[in-house]
N, C-alpha and C. Protein backbone atom coordinates (compact mmCIF):
# COMPACT_ATOMS: atom_id res chain seq x y z
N UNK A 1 -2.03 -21.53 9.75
CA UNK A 1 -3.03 -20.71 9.08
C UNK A 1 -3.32 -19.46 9.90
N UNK A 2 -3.82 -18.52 9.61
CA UNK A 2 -3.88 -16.88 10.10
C UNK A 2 -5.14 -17.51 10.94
N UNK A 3 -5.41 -16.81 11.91
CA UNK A 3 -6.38 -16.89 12.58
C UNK A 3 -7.81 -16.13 12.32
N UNK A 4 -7.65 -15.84 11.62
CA UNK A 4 -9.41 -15.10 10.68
C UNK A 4 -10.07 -15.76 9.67
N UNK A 5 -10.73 -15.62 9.25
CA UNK A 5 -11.66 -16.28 8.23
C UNK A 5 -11.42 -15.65 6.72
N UNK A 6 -10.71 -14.68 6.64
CA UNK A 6 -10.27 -13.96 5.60
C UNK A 6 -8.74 -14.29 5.47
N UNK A 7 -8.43 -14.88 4.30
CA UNK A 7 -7.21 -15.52 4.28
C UNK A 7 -6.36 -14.54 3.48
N UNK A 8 -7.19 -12.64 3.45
CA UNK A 8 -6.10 -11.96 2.80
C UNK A 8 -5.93 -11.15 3.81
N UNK A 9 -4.29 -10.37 3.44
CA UNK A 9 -3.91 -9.45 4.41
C UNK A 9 -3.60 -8.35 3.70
N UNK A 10 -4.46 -7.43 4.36
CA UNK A 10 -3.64 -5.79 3.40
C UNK A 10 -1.77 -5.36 4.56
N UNK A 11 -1.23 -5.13 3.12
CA UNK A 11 0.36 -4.60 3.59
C UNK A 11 0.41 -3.40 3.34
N UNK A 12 0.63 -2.21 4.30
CA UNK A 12 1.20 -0.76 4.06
C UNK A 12 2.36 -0.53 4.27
N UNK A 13 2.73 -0.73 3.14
CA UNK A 13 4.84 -0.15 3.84
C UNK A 13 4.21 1.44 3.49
N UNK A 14 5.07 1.71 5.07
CA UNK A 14 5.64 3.13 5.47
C UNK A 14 6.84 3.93 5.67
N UNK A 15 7.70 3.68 4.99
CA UNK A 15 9.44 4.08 5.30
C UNK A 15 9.32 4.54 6.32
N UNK A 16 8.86 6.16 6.61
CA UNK A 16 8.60 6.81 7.81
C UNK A 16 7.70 8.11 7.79
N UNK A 17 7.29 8.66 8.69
CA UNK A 17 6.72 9.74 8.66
C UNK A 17 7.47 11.45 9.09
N UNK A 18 8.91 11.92 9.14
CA UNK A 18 9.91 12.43 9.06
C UNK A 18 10.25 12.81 7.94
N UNK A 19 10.82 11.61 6.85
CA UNK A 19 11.19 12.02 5.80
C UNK A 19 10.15 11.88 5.01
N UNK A 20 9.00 11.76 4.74
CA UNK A 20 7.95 11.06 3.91
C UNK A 20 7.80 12.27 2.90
N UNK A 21 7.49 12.58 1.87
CA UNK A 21 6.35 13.07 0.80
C UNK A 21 7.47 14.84 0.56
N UNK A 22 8.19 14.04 0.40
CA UNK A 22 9.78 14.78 -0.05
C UNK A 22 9.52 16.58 -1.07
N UNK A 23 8.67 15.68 -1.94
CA UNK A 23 8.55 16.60 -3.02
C UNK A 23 7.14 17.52 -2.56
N UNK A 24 6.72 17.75 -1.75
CA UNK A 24 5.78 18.09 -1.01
C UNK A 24 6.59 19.38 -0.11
N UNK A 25 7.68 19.94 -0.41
CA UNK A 25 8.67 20.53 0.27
C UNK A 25 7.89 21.81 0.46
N UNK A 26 7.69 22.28 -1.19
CA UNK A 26 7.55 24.05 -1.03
C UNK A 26 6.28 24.30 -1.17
N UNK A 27 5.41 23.14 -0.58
CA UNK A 27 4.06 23.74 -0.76
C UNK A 27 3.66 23.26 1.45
N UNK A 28 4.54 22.31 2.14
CA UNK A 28 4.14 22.20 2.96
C UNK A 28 5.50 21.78 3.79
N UNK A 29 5.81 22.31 5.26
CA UNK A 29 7.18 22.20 6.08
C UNK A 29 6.73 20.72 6.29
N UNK A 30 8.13 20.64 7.08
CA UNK A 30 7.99 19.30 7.72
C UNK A 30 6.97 18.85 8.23
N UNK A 31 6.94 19.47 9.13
CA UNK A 31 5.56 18.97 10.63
C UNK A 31 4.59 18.64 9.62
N UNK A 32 3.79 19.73 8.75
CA UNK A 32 3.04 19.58 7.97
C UNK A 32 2.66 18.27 7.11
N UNK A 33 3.41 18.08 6.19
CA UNK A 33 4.09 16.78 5.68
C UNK A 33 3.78 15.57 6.43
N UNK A 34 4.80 15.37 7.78
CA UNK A 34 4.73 14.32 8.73
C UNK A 34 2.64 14.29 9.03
N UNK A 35 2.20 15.37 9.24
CA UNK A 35 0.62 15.02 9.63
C UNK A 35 -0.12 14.78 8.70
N UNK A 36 0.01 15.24 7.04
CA UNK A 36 -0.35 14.71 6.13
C UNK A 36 -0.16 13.52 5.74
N UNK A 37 1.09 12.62 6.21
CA UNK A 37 1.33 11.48 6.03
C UNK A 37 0.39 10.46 6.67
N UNK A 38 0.30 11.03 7.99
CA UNK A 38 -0.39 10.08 9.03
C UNK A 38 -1.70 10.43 8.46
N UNK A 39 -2.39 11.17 8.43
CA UNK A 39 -3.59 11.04 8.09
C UNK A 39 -4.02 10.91 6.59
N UNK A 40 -3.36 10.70 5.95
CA UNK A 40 -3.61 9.82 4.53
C UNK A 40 -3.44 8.11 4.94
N UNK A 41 -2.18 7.90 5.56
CA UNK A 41 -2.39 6.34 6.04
C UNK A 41 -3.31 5.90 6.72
N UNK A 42 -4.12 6.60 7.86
CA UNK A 42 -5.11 6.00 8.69
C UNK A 42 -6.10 6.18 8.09
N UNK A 43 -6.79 6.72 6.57
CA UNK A 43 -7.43 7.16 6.05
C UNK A 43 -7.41 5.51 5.13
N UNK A 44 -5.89 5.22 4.68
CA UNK A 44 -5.98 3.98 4.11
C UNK A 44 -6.39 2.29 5.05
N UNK A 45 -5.26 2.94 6.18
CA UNK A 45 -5.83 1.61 7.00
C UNK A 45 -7.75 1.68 7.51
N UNK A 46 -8.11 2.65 7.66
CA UNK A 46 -9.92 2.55 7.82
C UNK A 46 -10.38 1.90 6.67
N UNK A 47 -10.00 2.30 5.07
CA UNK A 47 -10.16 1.58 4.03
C UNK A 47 -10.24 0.05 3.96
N UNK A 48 -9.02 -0.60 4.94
CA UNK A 48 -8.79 -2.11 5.12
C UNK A 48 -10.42 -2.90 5.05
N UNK A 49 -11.58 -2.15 5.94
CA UNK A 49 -12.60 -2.70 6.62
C UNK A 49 -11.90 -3.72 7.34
N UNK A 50 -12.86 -4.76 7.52
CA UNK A 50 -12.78 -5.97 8.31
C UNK A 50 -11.30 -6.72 8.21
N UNK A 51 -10.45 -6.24 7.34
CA UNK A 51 -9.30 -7.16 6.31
C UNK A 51 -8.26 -7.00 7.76
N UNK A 52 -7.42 -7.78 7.96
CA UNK A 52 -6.42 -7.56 8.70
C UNK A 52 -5.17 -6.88 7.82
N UNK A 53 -4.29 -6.22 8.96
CA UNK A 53 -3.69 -5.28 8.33
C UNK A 53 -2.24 -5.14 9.35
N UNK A 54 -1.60 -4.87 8.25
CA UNK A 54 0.05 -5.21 8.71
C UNK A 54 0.84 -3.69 7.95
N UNK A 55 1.22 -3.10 8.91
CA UNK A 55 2.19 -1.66 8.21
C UNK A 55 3.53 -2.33 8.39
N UNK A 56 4.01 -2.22 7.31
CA UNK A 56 5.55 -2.56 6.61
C UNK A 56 6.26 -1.53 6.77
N UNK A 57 7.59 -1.74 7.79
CA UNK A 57 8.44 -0.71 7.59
C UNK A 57 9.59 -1.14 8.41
N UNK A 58 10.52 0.13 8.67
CA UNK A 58 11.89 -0.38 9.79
C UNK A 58 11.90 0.89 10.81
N UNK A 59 10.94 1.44 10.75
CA UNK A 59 11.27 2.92 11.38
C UNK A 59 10.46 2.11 13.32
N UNK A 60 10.69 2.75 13.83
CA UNK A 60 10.22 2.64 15.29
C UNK A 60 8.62 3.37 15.56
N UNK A 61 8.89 4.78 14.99
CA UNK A 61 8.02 5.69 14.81
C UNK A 61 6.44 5.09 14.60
N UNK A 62 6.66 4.30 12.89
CA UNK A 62 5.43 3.98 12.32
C UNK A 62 5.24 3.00 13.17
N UNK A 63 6.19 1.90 13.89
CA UNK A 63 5.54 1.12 14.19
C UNK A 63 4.33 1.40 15.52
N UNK A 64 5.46 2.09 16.20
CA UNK A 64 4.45 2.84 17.41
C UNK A 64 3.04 3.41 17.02
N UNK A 65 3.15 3.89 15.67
CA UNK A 65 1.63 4.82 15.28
C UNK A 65 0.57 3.63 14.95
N UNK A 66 1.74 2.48 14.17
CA UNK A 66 0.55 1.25 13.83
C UNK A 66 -0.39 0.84 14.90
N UNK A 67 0.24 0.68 15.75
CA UNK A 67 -0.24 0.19 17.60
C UNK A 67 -1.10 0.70 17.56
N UNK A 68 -0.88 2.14 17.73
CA UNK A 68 -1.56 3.19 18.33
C UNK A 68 -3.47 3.70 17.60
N UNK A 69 -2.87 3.18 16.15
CA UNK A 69 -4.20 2.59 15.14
C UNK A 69 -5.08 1.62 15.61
N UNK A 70 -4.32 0.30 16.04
CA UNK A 70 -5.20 -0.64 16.48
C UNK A 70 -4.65 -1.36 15.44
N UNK A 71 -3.38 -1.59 14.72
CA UNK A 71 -3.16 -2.81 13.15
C UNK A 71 -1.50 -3.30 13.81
N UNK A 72 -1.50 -4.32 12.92
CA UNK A 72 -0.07 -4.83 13.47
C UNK A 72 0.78 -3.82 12.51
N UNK A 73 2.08 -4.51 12.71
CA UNK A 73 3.42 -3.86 12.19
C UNK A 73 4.26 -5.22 11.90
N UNK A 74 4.88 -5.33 10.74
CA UNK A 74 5.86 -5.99 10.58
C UNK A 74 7.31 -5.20 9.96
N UNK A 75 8.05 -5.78 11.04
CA UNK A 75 9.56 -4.83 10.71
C UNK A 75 10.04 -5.39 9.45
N UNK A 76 10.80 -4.78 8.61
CA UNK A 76 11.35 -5.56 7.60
C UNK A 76 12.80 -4.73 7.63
N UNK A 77 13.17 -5.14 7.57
CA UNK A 77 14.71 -4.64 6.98
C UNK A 77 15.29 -4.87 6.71
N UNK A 78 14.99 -4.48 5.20
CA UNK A 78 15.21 -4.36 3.81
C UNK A 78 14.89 -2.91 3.27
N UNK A 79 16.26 -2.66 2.40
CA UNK A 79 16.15 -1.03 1.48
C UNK A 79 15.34 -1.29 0.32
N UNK A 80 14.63 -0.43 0.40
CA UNK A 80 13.55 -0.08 -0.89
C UNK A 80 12.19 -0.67 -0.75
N UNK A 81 11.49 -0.28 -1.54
CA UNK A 81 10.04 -0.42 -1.46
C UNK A 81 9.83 -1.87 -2.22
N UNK A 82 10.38 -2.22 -3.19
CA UNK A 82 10.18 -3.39 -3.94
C UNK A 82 10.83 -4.38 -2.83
N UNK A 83 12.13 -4.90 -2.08
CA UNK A 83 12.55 -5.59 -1.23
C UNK A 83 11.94 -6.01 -0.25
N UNK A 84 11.27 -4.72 0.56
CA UNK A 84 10.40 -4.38 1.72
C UNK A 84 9.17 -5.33 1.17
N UNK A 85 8.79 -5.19 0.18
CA UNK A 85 6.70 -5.33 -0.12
C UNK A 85 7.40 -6.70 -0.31
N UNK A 86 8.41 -7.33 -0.95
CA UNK A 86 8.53 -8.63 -1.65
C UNK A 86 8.73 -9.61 0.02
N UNK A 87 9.36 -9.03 1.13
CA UNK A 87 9.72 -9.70 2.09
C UNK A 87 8.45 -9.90 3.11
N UNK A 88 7.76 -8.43 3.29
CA UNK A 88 6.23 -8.57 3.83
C UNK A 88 5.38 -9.84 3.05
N UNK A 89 5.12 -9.61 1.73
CA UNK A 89 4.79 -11.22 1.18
C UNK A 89 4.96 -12.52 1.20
N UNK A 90 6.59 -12.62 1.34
CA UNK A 90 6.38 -14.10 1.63
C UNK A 90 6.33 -14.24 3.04
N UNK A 91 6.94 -13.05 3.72
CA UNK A 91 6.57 -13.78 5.44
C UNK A 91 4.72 -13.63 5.43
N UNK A 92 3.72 -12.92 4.71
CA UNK A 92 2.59 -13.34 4.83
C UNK A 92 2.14 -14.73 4.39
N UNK A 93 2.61 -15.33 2.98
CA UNK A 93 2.42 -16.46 3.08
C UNK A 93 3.32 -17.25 3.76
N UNK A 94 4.11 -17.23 4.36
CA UNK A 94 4.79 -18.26 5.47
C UNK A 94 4.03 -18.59 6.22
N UNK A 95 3.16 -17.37 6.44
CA UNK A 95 2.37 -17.52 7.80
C UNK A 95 0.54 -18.08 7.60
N UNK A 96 0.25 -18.42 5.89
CA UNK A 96 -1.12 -18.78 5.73
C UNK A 96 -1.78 -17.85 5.01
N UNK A 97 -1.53 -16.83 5.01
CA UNK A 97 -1.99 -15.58 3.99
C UNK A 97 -2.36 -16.31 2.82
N UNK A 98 -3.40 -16.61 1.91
CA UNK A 98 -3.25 -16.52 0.60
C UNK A 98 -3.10 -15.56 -0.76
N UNK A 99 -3.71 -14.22 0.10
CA UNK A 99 -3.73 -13.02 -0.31
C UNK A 99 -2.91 -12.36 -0.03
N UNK A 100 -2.42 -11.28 -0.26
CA UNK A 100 -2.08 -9.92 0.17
C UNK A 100 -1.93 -8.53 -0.72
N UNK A 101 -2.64 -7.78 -0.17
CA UNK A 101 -2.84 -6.55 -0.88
C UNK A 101 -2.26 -5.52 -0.19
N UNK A 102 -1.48 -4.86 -1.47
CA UNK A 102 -0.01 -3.90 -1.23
C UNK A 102 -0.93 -2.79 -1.71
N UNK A 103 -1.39 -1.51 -0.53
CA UNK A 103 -1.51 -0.84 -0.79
C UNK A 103 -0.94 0.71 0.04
N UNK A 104 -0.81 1.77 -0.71
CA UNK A 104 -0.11 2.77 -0.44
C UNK A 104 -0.43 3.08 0.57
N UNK A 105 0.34 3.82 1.14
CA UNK A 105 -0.51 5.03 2.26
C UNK A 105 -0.86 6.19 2.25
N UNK A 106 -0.93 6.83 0.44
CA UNK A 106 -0.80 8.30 0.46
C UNK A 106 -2.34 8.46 -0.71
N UNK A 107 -3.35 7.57 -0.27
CA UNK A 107 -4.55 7.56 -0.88
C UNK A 107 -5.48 8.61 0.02
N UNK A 108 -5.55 9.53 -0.27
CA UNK A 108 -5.69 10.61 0.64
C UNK A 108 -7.57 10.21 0.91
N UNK A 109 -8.17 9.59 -0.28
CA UNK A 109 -9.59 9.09 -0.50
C UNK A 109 -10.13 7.65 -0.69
N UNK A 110 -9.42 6.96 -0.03
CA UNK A 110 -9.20 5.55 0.15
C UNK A 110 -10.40 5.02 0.43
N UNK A 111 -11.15 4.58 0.08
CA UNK A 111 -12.62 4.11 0.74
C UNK A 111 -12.94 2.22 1.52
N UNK A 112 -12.54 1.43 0.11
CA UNK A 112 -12.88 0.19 0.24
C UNK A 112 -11.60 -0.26 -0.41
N UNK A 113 -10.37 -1.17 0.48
CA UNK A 113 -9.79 -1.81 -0.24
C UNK A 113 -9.81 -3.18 -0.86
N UNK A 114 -11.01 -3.97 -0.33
CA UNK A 114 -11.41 -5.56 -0.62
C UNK A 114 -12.11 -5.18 -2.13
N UNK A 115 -11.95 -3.69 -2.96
CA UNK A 115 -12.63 -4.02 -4.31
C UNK A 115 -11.50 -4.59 -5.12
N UNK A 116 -10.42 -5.08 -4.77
CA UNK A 116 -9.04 -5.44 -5.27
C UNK A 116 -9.27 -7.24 -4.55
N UNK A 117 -9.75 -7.10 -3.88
CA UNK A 117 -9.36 -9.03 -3.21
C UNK A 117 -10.20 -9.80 -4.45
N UNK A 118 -9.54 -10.25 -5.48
CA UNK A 118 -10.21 -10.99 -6.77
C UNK A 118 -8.97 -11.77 -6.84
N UNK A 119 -9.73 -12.92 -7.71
CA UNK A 119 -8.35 -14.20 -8.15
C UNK A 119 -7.35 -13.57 -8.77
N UNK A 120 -6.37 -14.30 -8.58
CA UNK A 120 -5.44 -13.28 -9.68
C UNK A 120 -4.83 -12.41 -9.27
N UNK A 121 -4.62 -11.21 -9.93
CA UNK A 121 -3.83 -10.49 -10.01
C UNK A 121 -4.43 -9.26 -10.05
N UNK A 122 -4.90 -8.13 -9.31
CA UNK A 122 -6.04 -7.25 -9.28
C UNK A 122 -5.13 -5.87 -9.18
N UNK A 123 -4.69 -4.57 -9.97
CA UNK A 123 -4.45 -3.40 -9.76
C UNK A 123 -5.10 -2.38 -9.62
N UNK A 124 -5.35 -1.58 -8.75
CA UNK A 124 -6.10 -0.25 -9.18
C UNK A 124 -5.02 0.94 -9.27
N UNK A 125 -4.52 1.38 -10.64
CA UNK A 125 -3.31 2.03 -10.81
C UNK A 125 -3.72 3.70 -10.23
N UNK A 126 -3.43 4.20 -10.43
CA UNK A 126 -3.30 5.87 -10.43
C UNK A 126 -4.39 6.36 -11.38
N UNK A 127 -4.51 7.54 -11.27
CA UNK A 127 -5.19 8.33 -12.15
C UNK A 127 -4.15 8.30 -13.61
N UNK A 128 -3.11 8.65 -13.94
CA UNK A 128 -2.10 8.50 -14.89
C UNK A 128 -2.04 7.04 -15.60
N UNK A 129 -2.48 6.25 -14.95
CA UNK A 129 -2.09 4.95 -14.75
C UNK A 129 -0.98 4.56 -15.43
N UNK A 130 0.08 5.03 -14.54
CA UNK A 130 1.39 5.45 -14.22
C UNK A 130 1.84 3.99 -13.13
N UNK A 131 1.48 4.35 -11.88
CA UNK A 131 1.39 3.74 -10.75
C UNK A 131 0.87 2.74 -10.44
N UNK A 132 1.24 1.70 -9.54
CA UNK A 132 0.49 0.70 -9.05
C UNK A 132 -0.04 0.98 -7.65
N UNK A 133 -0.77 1.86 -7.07
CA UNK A 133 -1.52 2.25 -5.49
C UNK A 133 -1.65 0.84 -4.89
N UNK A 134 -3.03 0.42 -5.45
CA UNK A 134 -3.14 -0.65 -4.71
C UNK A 134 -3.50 -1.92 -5.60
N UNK A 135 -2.04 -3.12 -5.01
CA UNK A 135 -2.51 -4.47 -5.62
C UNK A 135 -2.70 -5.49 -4.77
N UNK A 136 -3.35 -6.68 -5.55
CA UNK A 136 -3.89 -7.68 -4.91
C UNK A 136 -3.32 -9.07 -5.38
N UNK A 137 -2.34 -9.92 -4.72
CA UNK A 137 -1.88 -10.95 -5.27
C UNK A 137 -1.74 -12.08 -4.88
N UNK A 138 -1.35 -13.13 -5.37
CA UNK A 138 -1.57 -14.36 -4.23
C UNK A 138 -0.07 -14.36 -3.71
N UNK A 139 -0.29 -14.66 -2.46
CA UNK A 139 0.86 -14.43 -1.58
C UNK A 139 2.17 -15.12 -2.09
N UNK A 140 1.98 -16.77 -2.45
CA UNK A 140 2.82 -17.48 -2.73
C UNK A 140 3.55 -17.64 -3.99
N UNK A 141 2.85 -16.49 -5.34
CA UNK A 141 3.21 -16.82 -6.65
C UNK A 141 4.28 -16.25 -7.00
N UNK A 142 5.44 -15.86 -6.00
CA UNK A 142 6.50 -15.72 -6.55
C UNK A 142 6.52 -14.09 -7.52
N UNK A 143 5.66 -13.35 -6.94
CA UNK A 143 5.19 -12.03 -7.98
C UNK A 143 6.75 -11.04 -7.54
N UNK A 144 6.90 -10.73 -8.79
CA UNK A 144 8.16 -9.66 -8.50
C UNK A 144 7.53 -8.48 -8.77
N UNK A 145 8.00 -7.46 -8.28
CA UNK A 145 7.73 -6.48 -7.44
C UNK A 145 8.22 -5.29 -8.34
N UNK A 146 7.73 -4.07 -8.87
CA UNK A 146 8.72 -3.44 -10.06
C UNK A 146 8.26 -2.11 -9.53
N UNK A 147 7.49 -1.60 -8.59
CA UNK A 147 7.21 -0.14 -7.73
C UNK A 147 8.41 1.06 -8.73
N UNK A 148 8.03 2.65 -9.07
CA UNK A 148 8.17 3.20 -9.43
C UNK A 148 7.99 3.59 -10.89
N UNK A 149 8.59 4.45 -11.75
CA UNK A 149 7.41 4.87 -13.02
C UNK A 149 7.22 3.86 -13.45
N UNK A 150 6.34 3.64 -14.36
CA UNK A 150 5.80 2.79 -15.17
C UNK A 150 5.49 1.64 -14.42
N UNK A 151 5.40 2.05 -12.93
CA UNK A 151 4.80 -0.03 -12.37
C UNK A 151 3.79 -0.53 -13.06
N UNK A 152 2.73 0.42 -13.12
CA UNK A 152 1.29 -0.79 -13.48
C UNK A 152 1.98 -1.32 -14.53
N UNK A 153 2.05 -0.52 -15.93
CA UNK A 153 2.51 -1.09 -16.93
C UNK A 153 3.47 -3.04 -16.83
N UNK A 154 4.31 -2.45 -15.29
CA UNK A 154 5.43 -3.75 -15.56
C UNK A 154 4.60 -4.95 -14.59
N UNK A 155 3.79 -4.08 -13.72
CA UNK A 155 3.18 -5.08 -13.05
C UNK A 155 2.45 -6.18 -13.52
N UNK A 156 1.35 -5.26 -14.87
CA UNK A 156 0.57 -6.09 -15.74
C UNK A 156 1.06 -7.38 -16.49
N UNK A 157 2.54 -6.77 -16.74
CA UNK A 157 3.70 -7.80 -17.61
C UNK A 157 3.58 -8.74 -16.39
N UNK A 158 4.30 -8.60 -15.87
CA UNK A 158 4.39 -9.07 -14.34
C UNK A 158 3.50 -10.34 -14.18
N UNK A 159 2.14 -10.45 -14.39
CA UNK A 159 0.74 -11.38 -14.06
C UNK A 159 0.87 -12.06 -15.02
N UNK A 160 1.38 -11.60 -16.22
CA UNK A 160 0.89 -12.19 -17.85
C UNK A 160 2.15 -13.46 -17.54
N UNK A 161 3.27 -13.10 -16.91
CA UNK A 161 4.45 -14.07 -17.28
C UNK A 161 4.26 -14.67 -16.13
N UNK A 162 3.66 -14.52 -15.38
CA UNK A 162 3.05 -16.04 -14.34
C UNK A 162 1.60 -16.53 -14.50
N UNK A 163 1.04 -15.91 -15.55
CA UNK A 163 -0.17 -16.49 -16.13
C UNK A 163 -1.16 -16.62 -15.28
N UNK A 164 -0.97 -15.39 -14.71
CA UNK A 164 -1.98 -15.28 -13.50
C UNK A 164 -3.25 -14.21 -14.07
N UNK A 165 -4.68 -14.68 -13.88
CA UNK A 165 -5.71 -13.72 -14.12
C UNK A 165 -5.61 -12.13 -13.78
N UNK A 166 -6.06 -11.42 -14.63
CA UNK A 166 -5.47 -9.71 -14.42
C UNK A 166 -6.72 -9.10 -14.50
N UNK A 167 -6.65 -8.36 -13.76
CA UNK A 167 -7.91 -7.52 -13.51
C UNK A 167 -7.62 -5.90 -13.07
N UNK A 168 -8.00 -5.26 -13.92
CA UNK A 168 -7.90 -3.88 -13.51
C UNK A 168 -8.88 -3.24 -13.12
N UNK A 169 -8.91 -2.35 -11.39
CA UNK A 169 -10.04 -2.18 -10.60
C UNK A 169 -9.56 -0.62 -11.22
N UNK A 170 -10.54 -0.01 -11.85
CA UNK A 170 -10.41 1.56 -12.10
C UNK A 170 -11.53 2.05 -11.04
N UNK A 171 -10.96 2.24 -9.98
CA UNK A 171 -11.73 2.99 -8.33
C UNK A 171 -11.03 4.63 -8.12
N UNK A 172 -12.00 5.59 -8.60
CA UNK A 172 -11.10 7.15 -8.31
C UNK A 172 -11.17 6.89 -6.71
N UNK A 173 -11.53 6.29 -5.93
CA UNK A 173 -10.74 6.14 -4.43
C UNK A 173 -9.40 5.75 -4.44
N UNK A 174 -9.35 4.95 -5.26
CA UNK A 174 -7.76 4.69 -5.02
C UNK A 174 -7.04 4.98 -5.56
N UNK A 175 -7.53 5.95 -7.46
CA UNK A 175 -6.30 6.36 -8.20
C UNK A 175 -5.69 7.50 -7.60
N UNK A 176 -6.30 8.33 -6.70
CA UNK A 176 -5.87 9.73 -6.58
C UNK A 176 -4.85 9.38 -5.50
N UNK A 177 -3.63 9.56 -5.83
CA UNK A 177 -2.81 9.63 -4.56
C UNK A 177 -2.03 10.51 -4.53
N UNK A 178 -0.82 11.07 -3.59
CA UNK A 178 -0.44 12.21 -3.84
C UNK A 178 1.10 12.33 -3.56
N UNK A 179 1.37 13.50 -5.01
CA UNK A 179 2.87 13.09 -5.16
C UNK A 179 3.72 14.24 -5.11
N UNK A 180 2.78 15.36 -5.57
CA UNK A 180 2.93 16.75 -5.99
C UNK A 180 2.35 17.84 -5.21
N UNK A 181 2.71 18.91 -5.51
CA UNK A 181 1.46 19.96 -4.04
C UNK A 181 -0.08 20.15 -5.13
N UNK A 182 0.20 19.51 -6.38
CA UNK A 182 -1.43 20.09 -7.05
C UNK A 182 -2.27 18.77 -6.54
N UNK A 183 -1.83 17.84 -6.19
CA UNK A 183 -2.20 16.35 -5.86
C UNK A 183 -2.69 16.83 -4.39
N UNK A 184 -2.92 17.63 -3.48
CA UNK A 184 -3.05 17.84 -2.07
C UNK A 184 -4.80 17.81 -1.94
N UNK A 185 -5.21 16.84 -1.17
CA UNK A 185 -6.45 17.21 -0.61
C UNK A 185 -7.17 18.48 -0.04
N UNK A 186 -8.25 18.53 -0.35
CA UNK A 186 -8.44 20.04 0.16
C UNK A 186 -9.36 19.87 1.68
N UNK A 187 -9.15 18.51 2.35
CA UNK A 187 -9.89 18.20 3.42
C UNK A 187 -9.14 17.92 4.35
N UNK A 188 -7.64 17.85 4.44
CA UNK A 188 -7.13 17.59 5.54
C UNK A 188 -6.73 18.65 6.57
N UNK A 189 -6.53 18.55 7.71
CA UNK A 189 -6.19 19.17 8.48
C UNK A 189 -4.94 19.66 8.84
N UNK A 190 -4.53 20.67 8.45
CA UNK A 190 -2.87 21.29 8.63
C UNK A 190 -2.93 21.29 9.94
């Protein structure tokens, strides 16, 4: 069993902070980019509160920055975001997790992520609700993983065909995330 009293774990996969937020090209350079990354994620991991917290990735980089946060890191390596989040899950429930909540790192206004820790199956999609930002699932139910357009949509499918309770958290903290240069916070620090 996990050693906390909270038997959920928030997961941030981070590919890396180098190549991150691609389409973000002609409104901001690299360097730029790379510091917008980090400070939208630590913006999400403060969000965690009290929750323990695990950054998902294979890069060296993030893991060093996770440290450097004060949150663990679990390496995964595995290609893609659906592989990655599906392998962080069951090694969380391997390990006692009953929870785990997959949320982004590019919630530039991330506030509270435990408004998602509910029975079931809990999304708070995008503003579009397009996206799945941040979900909440039980570690062990075998949830497949469908990340890119139309997730919430497949995610929702997703709960219904394991007959798991569904709950949609509509939080503008967590729909706004950012994909585009009109999507850019006007509070961060270049």
């Amino acid at each position: 069993m996990p050693s906390h009293d909270n038997a959920t774990v928030v997961l941030i996969p981070i590919r890396s902070f180098d190549d991150s937020k691609s389409r973000l090209a002609e409104a901001l350079d690299p360097t730029e980019r790379r510091r917008l990354t980090m400070w939208m994620a630590a913006r999400v991991v403060s969000a965690a509160g009290a929750l323990p917290v695990r950054v998902v990735t294979d890069d060296h980089d993030v893991v060093e920055w996770a440290h450097e946060v004060g949150v663990g890191a679990m390496r995964v390596d595995r290609k893609g975001l659906n592989a990655s989040v599906t392998a962080a899950v069951d090694h969380a429930a391997r390990v006692g997790f009953e929870r785990a909540i997959i949320a982004h790192a590019d919630l530039p206004a991330a506030e509270d992520l435990s408004v998602v820790d509910k029975p079931g199956v809990s999304i708070a999609p995008d503003t579009a609700r397009d996206g799945s930002n941040v979900m909440c699932i039980p570690a062990a139910s075998g949830f497949v993983f469908a990340y890119g357009p139309a997730s919430f949509s497949r995610h929702c499918d997703e709960a219904r065909r394991l007959d798991l309770p569904l709950t949609i958290v509509d939080d503008p903290s967590l729909a706004w995330d950012v994909d585009d240069p009109s999507d850019l916070p006007p509070d961060w620090n270049h």
